[in-house]
Protein backbone atom coordinates (compact mmCIF):
# COMPACT_ATOMS: atom_id res chain seq x y z
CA UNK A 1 57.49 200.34 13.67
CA UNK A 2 61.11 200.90 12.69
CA UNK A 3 63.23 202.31 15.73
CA UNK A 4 65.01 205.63 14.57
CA UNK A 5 68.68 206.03 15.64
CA UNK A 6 69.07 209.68 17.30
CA UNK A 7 71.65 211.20 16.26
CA UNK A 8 75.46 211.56 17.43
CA UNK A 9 74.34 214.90 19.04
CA UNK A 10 71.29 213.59 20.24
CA UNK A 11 72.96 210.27 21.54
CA UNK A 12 75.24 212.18 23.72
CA UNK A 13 72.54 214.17 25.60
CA UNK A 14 70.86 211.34 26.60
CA UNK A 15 73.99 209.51 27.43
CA UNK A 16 74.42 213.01 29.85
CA UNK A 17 70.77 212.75 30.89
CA UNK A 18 70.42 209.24 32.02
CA UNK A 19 74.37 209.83 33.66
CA UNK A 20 72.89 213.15 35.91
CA UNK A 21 70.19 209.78 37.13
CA UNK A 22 72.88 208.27 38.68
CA UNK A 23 73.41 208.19 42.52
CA UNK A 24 77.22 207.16 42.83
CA UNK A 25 77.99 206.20 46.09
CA UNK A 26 79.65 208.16 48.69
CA UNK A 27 83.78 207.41 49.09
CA UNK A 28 82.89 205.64 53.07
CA UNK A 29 80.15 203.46 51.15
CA UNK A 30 82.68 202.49 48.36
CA UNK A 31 85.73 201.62 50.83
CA UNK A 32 82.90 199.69 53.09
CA UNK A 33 82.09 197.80 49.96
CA UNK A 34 85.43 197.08 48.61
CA UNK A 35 86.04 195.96 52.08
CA UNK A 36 83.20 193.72 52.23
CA UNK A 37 84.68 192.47 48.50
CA UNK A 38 87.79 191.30 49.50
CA UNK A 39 86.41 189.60 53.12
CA UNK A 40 83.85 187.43 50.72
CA UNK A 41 86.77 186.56 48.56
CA UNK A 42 88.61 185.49 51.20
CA UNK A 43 85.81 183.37 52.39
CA UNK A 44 85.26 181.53 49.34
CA UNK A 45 88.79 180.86 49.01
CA UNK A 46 89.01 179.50 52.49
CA UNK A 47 85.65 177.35 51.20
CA UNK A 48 87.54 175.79 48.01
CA UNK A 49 90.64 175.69 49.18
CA UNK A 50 88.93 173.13 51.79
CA UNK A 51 86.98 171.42 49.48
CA UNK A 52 89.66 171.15 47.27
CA UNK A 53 91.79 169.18 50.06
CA UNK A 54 88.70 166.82 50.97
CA UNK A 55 88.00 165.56 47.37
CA UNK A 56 91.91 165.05 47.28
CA UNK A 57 92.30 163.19 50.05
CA UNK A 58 89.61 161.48 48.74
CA UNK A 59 90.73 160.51 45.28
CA UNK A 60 94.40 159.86 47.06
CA UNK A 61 92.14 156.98 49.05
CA UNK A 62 90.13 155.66 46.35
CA UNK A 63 93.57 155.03 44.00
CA UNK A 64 95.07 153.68 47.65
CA UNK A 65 92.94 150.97 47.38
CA UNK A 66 94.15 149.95 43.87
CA UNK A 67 97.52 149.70 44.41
């Protein structure tokens, strides 16, 4: 069973068919979520940027105890 490739023409209305399925969201739902984006990066920066620290420290004490 050997798939047929529509058409240019045909390509394009379906492209227009399956876009008219889309429910974009409304502009207070887009600003919450970007909102939401940027608070969750923020968070996980927060998050490495401590983790980051602790394993330095760390290593800083581990070669310490060479020296």
């Amino acid at each position: 069973m050997a798939n047929k490739k529509p058409s240019p023409g045909e390509f394009i209305r379906q492209v227009r068919q399956e876009t008219a399925k889309v429910t974009w969201p409304s502009r207070r739902e887009l600003g919450v979520s970007t909102v939401m984006v940027f608070i969750m990066v923020f968070i996980a920066a927060l998050f490495f940027l401590g983790v980051d620290q602790i394993l330095s420290m760390a290593v800083q004490f581990i070669l310490g105890l060479a020296a």
